[in-house]
N, C-alpha and C. Protein backbone atom coordinates (compact mmCIF):
# COMPACT_ATOMS: atom_id res chain seq x y z
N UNK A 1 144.70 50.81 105.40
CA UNK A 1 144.66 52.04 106.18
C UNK A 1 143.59 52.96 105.60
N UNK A 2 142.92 53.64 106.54
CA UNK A 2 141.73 54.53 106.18
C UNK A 2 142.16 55.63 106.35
N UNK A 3 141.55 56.74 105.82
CA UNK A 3 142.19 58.10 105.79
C UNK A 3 140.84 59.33 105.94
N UNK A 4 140.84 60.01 106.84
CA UNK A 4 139.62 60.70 107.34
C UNK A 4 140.03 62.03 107.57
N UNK A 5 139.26 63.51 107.08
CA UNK A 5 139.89 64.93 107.19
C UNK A 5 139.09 64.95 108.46
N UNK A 6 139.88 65.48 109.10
CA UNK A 6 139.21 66.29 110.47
C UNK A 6 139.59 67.62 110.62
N UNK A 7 138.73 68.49 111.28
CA UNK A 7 139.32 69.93 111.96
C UNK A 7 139.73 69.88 113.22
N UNK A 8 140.61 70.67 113.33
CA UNK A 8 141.23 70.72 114.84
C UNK A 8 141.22 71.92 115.09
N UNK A 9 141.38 73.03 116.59
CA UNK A 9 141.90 73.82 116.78
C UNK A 9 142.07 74.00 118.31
N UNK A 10 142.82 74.74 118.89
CA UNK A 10 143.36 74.54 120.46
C UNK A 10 142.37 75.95 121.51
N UNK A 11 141.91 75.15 122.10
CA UNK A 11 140.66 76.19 123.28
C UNK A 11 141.88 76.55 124.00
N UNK A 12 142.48 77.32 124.57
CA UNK A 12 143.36 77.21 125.61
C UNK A 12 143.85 76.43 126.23
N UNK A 13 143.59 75.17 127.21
CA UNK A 13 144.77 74.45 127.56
C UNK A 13 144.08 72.90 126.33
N UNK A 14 143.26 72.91 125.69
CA UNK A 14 142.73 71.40 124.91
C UNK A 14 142.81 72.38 123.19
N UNK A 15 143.00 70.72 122.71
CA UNK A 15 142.87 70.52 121.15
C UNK A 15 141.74 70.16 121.09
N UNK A 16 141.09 70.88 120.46
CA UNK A 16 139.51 70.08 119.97
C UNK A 16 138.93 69.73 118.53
N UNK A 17 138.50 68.51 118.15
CA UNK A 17 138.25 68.25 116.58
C UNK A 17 137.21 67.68 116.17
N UNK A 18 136.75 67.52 115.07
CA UNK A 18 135.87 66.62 114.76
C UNK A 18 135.88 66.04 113.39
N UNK A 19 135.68 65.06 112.33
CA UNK A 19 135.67 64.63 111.55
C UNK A 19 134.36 65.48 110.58
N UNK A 20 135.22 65.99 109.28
CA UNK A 20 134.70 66.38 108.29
C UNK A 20 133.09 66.57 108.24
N UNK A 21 133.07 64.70 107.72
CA UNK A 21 132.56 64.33 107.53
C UNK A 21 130.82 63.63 108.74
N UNK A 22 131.58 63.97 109.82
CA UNK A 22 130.77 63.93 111.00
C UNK A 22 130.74 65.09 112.17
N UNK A 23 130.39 66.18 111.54
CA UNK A 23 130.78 67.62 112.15
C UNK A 23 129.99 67.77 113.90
N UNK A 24 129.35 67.08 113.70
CA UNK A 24 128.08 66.66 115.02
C UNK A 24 128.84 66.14 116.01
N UNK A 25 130.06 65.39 116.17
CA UNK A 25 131.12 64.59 117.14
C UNK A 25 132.38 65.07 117.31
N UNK A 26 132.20 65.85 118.52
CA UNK A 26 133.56 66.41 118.91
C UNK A 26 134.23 65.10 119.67
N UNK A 27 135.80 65.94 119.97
CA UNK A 27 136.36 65.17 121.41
C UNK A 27 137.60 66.53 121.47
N UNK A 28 138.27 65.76 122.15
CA UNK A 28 139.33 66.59 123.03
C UNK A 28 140.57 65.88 122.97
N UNK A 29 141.47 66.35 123.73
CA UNK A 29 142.99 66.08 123.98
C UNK A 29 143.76 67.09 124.69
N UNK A 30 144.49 66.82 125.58
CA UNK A 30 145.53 68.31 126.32
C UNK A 30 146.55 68.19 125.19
N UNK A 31 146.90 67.43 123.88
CA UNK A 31 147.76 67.46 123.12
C UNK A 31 147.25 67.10 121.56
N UNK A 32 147.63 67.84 120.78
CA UNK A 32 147.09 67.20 119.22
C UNK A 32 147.57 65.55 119.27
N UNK A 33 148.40 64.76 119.95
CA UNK A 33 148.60 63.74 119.53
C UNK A 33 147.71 62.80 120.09
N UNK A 34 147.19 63.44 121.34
CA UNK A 34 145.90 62.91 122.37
C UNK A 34 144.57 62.72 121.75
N UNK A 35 144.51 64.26 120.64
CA UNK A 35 143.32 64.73 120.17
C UNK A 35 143.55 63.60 118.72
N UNK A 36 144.16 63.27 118.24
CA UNK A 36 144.46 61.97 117.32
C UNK A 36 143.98 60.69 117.62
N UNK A 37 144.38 60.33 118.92
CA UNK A 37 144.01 58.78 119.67
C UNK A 37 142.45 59.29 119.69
N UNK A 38 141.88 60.28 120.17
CA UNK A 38 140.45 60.38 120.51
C UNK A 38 140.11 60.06 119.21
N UNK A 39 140.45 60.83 118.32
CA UNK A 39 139.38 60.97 117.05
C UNK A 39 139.42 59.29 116.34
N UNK A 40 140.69 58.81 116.75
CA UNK A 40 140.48 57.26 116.43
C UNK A 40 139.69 56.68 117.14
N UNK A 41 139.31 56.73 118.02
CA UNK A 41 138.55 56.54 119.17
C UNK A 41 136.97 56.29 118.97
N UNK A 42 136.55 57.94 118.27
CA UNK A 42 135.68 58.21 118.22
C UNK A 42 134.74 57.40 116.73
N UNK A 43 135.88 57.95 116.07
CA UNK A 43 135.71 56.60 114.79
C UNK A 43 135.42 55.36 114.84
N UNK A 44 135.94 54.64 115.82
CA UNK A 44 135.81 53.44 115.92
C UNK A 44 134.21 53.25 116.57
N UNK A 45 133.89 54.40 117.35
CA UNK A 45 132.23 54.40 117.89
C UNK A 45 131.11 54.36 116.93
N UNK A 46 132.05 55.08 115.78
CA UNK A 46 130.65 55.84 114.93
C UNK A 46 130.31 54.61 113.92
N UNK A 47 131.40 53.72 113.66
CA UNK A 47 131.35 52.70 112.39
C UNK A 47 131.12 51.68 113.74
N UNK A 48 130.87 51.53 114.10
CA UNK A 48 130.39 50.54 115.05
C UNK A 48 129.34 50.25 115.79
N UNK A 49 128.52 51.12 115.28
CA UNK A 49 127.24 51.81 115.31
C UNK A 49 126.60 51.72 116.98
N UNK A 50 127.34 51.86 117.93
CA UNK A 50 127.50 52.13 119.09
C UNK A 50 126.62 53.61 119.76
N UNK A 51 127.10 54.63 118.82
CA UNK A 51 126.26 55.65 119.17
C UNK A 51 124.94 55.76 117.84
N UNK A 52 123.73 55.96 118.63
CA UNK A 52 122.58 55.65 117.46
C UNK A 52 122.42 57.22 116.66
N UNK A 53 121.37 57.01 115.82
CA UNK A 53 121.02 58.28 115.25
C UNK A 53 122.04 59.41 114.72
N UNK A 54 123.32 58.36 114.30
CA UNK A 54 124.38 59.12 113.67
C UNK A 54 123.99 60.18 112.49
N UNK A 55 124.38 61.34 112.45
CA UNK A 55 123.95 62.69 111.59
C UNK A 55 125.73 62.58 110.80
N UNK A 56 125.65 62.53 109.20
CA UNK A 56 126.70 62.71 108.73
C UNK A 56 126.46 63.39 107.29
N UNK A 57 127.61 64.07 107.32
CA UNK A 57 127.77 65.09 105.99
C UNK A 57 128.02 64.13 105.07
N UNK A 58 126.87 64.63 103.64
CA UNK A 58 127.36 64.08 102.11
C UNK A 58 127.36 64.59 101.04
N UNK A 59 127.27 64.39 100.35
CA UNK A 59 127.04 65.25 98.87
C UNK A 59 125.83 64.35 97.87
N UNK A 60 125.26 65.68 97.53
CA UNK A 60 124.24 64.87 96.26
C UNK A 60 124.33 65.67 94.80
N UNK A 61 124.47 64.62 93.75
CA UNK A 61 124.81 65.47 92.59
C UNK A 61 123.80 65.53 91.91
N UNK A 62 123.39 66.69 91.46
CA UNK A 62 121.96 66.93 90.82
C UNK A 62 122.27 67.71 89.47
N UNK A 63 121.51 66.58 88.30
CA UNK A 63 121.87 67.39 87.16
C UNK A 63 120.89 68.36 86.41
């Protein structure tokens, strides 16, 4: 099992989120449990390299 932080928050009638780590890829849901299936969803696009020219957050440690 993989484990991924996302943000969520509710527009009026939709949940909307995106992964941490991929702040560039929203989705939606009329329910946080909807907005869950999407973001699995969406995951499964991004590691699947389906959508091109993926933009993702990292860290660099500089001493």
């Amino acid at each position: 099992m993989h484990s991924l932080k996302y943000v969520h928050w509710q527009d009026s009638e939709f949940f909307l989120g995106h992964f941490v780590d991929y702040p560039d890829y929203l989705t939606q849901g009329k329910s946080l449990e909807e907005l869950k299936k999407n973001l699995e969803s969406l995951y499964n696009d991004l590691i699947s390299k389906e959508i091109p020219y993926i933009k993702k957050v990292d860290e660099l440690k500089i001493a």
